[in-house]
C-alpha atoms as a PDB file:
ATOM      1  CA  UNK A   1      -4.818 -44.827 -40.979  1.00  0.00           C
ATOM      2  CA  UNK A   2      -1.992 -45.151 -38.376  1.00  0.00           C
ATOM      3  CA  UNK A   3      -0.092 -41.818 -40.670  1.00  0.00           C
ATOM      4  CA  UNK A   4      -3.494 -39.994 -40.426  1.00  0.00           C
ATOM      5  CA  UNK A   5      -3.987 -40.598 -36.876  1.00  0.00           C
ATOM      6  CA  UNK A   6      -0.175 -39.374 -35.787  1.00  0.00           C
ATOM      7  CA  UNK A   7      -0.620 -36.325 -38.175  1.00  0.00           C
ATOM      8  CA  UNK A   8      -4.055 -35.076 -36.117  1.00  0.00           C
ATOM      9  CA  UNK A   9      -1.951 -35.422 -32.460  1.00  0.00           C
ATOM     10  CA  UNK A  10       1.244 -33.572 -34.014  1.00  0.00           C
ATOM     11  CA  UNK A  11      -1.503 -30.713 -35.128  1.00  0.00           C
ATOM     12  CA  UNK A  12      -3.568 -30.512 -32.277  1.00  0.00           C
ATOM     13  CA  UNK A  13      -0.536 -30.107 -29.323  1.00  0.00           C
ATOM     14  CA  UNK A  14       0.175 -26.571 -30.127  1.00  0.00           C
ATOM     15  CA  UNK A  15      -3.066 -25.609 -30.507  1.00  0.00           C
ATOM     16  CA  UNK A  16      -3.459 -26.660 -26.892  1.00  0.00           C
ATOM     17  CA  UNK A  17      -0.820 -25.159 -25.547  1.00  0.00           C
ATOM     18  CA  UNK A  18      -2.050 -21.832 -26.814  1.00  0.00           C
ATOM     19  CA  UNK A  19      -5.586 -22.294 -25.551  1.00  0.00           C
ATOM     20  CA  UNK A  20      -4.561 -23.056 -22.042  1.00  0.00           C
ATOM     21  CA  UNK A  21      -5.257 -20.222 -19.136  1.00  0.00           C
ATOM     22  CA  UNK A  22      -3.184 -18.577 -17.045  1.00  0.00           C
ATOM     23  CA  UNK A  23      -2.802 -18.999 -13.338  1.00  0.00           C
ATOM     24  CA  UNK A  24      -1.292 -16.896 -11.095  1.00  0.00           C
ATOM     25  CA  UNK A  25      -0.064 -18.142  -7.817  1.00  0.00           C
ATOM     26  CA  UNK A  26       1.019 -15.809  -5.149  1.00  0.00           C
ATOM     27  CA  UNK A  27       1.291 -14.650  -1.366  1.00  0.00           C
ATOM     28  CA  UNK A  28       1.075 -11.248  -0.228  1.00  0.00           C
ATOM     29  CA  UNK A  29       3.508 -10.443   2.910  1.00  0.00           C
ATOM     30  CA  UNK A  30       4.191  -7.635   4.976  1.00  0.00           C
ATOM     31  CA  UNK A  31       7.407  -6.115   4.082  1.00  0.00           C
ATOM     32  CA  UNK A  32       8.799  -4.417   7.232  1.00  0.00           C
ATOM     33  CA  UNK A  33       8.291  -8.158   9.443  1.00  0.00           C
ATOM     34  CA  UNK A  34       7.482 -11.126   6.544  1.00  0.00           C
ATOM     35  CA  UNK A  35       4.276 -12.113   7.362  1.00  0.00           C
ATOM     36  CA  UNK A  36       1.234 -13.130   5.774  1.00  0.00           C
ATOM     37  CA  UNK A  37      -1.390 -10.800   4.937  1.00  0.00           C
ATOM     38  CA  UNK A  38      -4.493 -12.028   5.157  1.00  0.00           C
ATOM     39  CA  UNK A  39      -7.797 -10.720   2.783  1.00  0.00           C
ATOM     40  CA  UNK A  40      -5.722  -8.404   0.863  1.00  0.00           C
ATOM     41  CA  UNK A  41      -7.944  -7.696  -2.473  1.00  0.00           C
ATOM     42  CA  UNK A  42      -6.504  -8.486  -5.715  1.00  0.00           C
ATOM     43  CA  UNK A  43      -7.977  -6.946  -9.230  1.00  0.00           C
ATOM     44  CA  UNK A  44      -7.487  -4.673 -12.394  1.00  0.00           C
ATOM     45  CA  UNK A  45      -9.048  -1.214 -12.736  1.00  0.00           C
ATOM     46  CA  UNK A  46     -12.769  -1.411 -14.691  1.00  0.00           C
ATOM     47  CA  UNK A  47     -12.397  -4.684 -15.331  1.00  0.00           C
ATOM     48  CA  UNK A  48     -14.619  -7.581 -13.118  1.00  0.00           C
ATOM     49  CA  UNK A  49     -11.351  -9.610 -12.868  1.00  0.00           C
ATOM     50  CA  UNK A  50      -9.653 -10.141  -9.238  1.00  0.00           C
ATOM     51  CA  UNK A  51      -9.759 -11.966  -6.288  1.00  0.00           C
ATOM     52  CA  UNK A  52      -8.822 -12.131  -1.937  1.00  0.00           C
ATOM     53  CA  UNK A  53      -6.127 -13.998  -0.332  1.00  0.00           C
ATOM     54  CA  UNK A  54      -6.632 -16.133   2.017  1.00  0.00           C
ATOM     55  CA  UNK A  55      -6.031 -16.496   5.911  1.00  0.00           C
ATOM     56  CA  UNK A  56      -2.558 -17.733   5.019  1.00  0.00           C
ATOM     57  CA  UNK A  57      -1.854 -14.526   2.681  1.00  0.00           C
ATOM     58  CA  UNK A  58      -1.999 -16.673  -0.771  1.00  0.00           C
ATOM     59  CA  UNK A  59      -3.975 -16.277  -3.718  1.00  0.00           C
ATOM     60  CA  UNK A  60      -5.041 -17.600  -6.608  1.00  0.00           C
ATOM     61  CA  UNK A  61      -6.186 -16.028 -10.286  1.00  0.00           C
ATOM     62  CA  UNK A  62      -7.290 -17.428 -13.128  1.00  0.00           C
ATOM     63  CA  UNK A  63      -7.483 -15.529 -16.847  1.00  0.00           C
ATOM     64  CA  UNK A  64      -8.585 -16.755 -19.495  1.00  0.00           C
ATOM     65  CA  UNK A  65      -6.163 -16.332 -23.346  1.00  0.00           C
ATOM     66  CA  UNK A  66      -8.833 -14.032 -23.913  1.00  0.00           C
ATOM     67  CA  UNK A  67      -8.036 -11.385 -21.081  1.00  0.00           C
ATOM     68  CA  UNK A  68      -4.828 -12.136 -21.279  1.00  0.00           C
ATOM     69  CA  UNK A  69      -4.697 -11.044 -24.927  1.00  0.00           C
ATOM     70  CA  UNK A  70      -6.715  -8.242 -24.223  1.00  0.00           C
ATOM     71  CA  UNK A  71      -4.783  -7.059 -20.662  1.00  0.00           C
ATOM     72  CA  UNK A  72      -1.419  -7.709 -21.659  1.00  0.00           C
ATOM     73  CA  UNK A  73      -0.565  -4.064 -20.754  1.00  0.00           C
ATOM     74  CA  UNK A  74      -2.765  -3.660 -17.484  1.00  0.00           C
ATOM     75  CA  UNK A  75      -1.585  -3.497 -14.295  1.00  0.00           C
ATOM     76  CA  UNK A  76      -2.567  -5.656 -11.088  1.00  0.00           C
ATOM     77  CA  UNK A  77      -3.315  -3.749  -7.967  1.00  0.00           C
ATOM     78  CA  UNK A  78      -2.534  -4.815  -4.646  1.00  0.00           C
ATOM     79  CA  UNK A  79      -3.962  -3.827  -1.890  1.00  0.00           C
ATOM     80  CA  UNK A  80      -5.520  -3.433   1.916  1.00  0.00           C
ATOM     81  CA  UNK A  81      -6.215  -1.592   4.848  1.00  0.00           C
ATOM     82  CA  UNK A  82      -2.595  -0.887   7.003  1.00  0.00           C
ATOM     83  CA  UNK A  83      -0.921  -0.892   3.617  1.00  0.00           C
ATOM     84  CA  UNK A  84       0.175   0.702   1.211  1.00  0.00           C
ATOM     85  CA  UNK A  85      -1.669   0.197  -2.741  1.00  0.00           C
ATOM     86  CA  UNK A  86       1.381  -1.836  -5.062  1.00  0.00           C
ATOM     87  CA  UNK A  87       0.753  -1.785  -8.786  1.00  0.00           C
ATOM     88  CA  UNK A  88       1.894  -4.889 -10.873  1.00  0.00           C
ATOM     89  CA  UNK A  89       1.937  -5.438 -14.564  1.00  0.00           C
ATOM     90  CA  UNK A  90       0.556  -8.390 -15.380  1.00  0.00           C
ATOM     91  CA  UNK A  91       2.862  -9.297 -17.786  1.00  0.00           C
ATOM     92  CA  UNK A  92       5.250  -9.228 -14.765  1.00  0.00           C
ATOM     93  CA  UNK A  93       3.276 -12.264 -13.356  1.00  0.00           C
ATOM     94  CA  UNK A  94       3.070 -14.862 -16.042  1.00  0.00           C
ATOM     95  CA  UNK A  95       5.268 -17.301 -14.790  1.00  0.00           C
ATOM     96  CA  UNK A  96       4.672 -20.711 -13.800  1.00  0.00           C
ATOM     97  CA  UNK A  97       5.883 -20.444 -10.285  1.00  0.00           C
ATOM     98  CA  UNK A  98       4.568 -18.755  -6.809  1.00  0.00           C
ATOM     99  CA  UNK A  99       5.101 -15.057  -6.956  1.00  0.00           C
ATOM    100  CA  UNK A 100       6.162 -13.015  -3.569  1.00  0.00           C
ATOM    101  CA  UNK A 101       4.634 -10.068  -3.406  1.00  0.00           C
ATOM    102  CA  UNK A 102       5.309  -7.664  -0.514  1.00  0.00           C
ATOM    103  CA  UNK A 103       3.292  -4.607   0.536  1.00  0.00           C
ATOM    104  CA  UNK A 104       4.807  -1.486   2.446  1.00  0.00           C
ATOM    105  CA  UNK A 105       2.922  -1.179   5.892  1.00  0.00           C
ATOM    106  CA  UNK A 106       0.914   2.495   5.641  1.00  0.00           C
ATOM    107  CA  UNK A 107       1.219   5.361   8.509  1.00  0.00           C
ATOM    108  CA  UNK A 108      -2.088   6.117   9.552  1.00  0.00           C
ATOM    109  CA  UNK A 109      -3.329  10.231   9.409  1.00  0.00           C
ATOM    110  CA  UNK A 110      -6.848  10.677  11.216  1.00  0.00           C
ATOM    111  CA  UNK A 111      -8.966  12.645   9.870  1.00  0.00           C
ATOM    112  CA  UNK A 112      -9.087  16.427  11.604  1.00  0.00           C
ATOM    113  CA  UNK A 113     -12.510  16.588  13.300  1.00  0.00           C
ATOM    114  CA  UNK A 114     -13.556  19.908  15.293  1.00  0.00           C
ATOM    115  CA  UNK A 115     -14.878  18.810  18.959  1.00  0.00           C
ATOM    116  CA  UNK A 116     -16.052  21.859  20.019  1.00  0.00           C
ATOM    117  CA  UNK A 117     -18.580  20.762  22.536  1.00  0.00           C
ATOM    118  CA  UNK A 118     -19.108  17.919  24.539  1.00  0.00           C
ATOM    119  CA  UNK A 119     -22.888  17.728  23.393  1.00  0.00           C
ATOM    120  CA  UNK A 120     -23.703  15.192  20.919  1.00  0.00           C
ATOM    121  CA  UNK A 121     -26.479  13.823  19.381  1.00  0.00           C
ATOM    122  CA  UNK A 122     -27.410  10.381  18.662  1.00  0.00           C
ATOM    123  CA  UNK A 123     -28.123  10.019  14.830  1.00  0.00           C
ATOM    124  CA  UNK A 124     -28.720   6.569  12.495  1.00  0.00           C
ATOM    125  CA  UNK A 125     -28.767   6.834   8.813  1.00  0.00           C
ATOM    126  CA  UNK A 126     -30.707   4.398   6.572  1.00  0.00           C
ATOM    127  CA  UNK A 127     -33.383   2.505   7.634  1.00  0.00           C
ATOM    128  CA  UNK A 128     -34.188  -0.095  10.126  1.00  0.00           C
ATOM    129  CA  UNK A 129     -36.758  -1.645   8.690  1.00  0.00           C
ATOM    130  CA  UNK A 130     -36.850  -4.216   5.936  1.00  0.00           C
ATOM    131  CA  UNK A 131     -38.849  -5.377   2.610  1.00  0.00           C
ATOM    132  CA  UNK A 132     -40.767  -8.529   3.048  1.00  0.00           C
ATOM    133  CA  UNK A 133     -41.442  -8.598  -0.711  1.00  0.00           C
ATOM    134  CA  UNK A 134     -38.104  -7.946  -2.453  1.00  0.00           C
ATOM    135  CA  UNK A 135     -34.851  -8.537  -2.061  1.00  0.00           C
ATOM    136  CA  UNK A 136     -31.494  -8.691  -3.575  1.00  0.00           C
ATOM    137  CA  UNK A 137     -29.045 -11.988  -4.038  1.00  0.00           C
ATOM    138  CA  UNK A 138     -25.209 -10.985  -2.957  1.00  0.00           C
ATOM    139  CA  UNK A 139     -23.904 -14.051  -4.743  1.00  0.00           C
ATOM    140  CA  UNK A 140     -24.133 -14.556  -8.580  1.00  0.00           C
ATOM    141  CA  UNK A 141     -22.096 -17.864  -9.524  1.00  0.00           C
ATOM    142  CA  UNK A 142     -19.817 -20.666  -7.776  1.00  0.00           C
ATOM    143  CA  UNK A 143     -16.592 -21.258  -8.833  1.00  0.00           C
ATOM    144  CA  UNK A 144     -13.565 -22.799  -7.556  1.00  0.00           C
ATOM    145  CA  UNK A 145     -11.332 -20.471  -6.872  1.00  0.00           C
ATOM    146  CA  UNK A 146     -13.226 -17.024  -7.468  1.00  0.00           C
ATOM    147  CA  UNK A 147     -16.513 -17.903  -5.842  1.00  0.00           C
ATOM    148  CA  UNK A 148     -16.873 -14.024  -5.722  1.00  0.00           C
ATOM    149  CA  UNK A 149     -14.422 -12.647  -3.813  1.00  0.00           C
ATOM    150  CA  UNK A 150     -14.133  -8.861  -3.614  1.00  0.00           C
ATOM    151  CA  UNK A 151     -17.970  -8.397  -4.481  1.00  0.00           C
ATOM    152  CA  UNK A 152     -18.838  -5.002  -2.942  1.00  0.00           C
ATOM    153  CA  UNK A 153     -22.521  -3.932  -2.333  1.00  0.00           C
ATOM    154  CA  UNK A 154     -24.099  -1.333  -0.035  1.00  0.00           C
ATOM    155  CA  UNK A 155     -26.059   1.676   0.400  1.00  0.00           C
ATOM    156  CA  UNK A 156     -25.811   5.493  -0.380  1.00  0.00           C
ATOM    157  CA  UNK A 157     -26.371   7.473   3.006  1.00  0.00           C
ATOM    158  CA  UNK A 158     -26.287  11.629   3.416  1.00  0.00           C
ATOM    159  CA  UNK A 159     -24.718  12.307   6.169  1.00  0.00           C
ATOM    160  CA  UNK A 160     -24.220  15.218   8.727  1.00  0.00           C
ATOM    161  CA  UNK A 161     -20.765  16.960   9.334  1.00  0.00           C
ATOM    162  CA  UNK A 162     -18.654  15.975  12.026  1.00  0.00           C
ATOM    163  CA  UNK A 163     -19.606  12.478  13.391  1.00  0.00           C
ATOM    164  CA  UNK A 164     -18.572   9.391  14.925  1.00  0.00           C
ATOM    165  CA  UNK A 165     -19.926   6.076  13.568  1.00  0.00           C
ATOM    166  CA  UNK A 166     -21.170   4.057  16.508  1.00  0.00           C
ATOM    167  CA  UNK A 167     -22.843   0.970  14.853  1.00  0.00           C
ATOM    168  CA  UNK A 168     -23.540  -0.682  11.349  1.00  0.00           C
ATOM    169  CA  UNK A 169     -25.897  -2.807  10.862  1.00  0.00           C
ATOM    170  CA  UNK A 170     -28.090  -4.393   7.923  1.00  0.00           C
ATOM    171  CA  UNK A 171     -30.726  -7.893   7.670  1.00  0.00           C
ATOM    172  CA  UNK A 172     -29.976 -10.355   6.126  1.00  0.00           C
ATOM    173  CA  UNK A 173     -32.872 -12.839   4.362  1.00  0.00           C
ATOM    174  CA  UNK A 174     -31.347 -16.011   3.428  1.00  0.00           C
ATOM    175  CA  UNK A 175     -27.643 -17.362   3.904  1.00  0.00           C
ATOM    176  CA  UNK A 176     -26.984 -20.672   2.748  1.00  0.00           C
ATOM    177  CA  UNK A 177     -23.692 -21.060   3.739  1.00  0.00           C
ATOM    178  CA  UNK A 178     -22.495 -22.007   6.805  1.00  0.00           C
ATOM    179  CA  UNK A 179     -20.129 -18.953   7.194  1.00  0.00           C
ATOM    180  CA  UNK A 180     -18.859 -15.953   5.430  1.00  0.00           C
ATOM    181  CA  UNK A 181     -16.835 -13.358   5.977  1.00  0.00           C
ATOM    182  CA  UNK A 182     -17.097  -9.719   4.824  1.00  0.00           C
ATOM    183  CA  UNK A 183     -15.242  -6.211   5.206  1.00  0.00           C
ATOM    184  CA  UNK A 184     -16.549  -3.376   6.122  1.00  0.00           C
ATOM    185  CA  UNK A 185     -15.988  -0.237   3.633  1.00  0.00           C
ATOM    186  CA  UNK A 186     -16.437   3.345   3.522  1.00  0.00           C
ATOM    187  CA  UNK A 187     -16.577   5.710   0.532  1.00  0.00           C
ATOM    188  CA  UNK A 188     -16.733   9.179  -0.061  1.00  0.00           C
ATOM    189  CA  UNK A 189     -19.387  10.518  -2.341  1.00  0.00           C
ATOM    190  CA  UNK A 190     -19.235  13.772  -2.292  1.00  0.00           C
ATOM    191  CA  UNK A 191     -17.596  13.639  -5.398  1.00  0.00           C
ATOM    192  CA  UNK A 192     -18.596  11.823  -9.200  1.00  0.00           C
ATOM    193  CA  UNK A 193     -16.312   8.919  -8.182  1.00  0.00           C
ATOM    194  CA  UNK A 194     -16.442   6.975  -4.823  1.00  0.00           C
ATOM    195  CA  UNK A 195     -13.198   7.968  -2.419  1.00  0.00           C
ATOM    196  CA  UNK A 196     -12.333   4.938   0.062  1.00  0.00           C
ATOM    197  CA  UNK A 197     -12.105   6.195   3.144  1.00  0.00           C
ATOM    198  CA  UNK A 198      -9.152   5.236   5.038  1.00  0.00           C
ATOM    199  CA  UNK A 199      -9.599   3.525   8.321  1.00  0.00           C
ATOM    200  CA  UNK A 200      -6.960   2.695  11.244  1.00  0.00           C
ATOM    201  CA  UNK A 201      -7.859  -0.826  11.000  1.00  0.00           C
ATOM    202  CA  UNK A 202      -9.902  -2.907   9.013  1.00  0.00           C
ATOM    203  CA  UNK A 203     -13.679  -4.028   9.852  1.00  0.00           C
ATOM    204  CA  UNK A 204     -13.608  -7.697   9.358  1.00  0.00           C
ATOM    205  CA  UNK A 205     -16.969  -9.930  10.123  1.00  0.00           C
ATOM    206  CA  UNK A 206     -18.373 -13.518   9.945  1.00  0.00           C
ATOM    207  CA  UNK A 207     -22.682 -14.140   9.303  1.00  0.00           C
ATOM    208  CA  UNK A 208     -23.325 -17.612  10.080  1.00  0.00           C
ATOM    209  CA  UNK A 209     -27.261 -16.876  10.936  1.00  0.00           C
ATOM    210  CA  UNK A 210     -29.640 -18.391   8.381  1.00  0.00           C
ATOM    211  CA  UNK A 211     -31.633 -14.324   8.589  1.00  0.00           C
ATOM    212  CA  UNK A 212     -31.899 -11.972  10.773  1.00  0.00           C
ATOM    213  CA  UNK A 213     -30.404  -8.646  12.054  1.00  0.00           C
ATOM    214  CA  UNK A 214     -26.995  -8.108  12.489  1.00  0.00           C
ATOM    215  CA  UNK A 215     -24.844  -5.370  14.100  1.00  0.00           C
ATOM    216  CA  UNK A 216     -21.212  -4.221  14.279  1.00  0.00           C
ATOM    217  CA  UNK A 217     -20.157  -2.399  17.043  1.00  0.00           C
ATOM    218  CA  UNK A 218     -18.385   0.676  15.466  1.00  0.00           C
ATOM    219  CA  UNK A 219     -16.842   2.789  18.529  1.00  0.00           C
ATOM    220  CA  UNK A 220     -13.581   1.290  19.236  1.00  0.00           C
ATOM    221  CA  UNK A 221     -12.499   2.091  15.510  1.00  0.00           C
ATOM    222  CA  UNK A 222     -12.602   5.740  15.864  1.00  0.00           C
ATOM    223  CA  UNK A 223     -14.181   6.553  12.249  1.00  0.00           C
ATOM    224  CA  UNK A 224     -14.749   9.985  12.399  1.00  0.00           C
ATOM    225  CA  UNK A 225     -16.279  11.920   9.274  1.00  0.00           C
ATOM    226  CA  UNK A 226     -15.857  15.420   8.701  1.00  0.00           C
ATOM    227  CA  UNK A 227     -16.673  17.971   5.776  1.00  0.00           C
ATOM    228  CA  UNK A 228     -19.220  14.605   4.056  1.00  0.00           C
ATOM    229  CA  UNK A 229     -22.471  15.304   3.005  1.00  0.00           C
ATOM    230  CA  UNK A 230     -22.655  11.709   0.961  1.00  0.00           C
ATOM    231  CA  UNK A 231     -20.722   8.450   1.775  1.00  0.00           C
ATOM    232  CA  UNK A 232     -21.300   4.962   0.653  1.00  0.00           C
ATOM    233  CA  UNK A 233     -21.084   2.003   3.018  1.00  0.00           C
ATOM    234  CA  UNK A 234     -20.277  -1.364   1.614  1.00  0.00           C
ATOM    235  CA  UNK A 235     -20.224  -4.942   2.561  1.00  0.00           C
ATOM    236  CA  UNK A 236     -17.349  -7.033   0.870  1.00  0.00           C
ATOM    237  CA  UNK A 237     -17.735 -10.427   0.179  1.00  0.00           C
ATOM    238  CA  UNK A 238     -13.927 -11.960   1.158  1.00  0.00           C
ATOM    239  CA  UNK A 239     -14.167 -16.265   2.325  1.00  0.00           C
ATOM    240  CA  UNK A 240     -17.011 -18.573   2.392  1.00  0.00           C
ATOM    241  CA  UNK A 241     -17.277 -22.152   3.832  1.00  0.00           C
ATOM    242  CA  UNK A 242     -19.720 -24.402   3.888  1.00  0.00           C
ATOM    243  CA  UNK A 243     -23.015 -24.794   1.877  1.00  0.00           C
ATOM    244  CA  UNK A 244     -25.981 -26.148   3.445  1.00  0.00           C
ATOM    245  CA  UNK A 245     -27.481 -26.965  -0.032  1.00  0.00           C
ATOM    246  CA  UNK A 246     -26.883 -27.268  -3.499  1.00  0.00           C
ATOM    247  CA  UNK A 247     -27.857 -23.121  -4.107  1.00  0.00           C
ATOM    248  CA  UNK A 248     -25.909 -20.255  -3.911  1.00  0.00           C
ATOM    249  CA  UNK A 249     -27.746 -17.594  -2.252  1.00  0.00           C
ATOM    250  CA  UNK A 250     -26.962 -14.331   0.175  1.00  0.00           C
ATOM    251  CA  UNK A 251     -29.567 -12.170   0.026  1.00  0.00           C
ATOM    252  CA  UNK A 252     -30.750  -8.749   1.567  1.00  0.00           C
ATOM    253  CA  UNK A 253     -33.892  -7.623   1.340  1.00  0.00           C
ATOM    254  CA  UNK A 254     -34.570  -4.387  -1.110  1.00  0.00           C
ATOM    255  CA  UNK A 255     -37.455  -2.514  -1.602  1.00  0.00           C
ATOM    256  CA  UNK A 256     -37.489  -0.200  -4.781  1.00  0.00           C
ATOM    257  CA  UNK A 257     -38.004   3.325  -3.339  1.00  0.00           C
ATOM    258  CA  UNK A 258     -34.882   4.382  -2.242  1.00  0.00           C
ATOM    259  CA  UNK A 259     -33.997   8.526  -2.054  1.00  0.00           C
ATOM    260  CA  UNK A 260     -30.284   8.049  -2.258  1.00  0.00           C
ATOM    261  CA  UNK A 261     -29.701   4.702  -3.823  1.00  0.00           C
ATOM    262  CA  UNK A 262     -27.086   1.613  -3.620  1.00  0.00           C
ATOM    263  CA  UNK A 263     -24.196   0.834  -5.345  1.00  0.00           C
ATOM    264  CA  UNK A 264     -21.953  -2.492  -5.919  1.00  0.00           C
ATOM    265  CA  UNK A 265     -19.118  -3.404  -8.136  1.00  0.00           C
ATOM    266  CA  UNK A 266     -18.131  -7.463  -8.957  1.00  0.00           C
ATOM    267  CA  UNK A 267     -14.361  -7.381  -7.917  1.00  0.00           C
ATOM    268  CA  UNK A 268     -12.290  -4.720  -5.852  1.00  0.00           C
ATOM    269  CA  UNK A 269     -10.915  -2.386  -8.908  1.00  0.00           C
ATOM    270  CA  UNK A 270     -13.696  -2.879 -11.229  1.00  0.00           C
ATOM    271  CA  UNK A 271     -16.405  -0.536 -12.492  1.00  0.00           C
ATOM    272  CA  UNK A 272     -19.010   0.786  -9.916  1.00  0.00           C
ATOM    273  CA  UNK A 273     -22.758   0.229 -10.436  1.00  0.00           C
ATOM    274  CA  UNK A 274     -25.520   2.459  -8.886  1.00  0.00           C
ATOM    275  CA  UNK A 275     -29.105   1.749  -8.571  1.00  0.00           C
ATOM    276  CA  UNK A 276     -32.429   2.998  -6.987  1.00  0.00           C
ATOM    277  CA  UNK A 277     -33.015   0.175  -4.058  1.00  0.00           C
ATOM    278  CA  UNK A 278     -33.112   0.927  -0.452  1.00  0.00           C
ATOM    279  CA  UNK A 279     -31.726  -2.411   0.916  1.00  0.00           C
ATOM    280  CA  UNK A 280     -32.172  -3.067   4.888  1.00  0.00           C
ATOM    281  CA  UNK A 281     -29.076  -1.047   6.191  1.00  0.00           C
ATOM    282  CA  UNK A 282     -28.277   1.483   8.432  1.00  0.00           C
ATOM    283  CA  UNK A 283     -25.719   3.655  10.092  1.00  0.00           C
ATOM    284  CA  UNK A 284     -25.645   5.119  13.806  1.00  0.00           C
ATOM    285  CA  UNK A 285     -23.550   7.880  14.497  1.00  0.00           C
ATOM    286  CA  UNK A 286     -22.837  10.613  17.308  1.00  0.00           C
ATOM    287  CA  UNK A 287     -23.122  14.059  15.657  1.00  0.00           C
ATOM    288  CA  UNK A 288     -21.384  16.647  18.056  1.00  0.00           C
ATOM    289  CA  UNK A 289     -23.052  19.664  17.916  1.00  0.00           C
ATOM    290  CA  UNK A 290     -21.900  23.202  17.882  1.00  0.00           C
ATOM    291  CA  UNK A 291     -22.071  25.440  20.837  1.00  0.00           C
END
């Protein structure tokens, strides 16, 4: 018995070995001063694998032997607002230590917009109002370390030509956490795939309302759009704290007729999704108008 019983332990250590997952460990860093940079997105093209650092710059990823077997050649990209995209094979980050990685701060070009007059127009995109009947839950699963960060959702707007966003806003229906923090996105639509837009600085937010209305003042950031006629504006799940409850619920209300639609994607690099809902958001803007 005592042979038998040595023989299974011998047999079963490599087999766990194998079946363990990998964990990358890391901190993102400014390159040009060494310092921490904060909600930088984390993830691998098509694929709902990635994550956020943290306030401190670090991160954490988890894949299982199966994606590792099956991304072995992928890359890992890097990246957020001020900076400069870094791509990273992965097979460059299976170690069993902290990695370092450092991003190269970006120079900023605004976009060329035509002021010919000093008339403009007040404009909002989207709606205002919200479904009491429907609605749509932000937040799929709890885990801990993902607990869905880099989940993008938002709404499909037409827009006019040569504007200034001036506010954001959308409702929210039920929040059971006691904070979280989101990112503010813009895509261009005007082609098949969504184009991020690149803005001077980026559009970070904390909800700590149960419901309600919310609004982001847009005018000191100096997003002006010029030659769009469709652009996608997203909300991006990045740090939560807190949970009044046992459930994991964000939700925005949704009603199902929607003439331009909604998309989302699960992490920052995967796959977008597109759908027919006309979720409670809207965009206000300042349309200059020609002379």
């Amino acid at each position: 018995m005592k042979t038998t019983l040595i023989f299974l332990f011998v047999c079963f250590v490599p087999f766990a070995g194998f079946s363990q997952d990998l964990n990358i460990k890391g901190i993102i860093v400014d390159n040009d001063h060494n310092v921490a940079i904060p909600y930088a997105t984390i993830g691998i093209i098509n694929e709902n694998i990635g994550t956020v650092s943290d306030d401190n710059g670090k991160f954490q990823l988890s894949l299982s032997k199966e994606s590792i077997a099956k991304l072995s050649d992928y890359e890992i990209i890097i990246s957020c607002v001020g900076y400069e995209s870094k791509k990273m094979p992965i097979s460059s980050l299976q170690k069993n230590e902290e990695v370092i990685i450092k991003l190269n701060p970006q120079t900023y070009e605004m976009s060329e917009v035509h002021v010919t007059s000093k008339k403009t127009k007040e404009k909002t995109y989207g709606n205002r109002w919200r479904s009491r009947f429907t609605s749509i839950s932000f937040f799929d699963t709890y885990e801990e370390v993902d607990d869905a960060l880099g989940k993008e959702m938002g709404k499909i707007l037409k827009v006019d030509d040569n504007i200034k966003l001036t506010e954001f806003g959308f409702y929210v229906n039920g929040n059971v956490f006691d904070s979280v923090k989101f990112r503010l996105n813009f895509y261009n639509l005007t082609d098949t795939i969504p184009e991020k837009i690149n803005l001077e600085k980026d559009i970070i937010f904390d909800i700590t309302a149960d419901k309600g209305w919310f609004e982001i003042d847009l005018s000191p950031y100096n997003i002006y759009l010029k030659r769009m006629e469709k652009i996608g504006v997203t909300i991006q799940w990045i740090k939560s704290s807190g949970r009044k409850n046992d459930n994991n619920y964000f939700g925005i209300p949704a009603g199902m007729i929607s003439f331009n639609g909604a998309l989302s994607r699960q992490k920052s690099e995967s796959e977008w999704g597109f759908f027919k809902l006309n979720l409670s958001m809207y965009l206000k803007a300042l349309k200059f108008e020609t002379p």
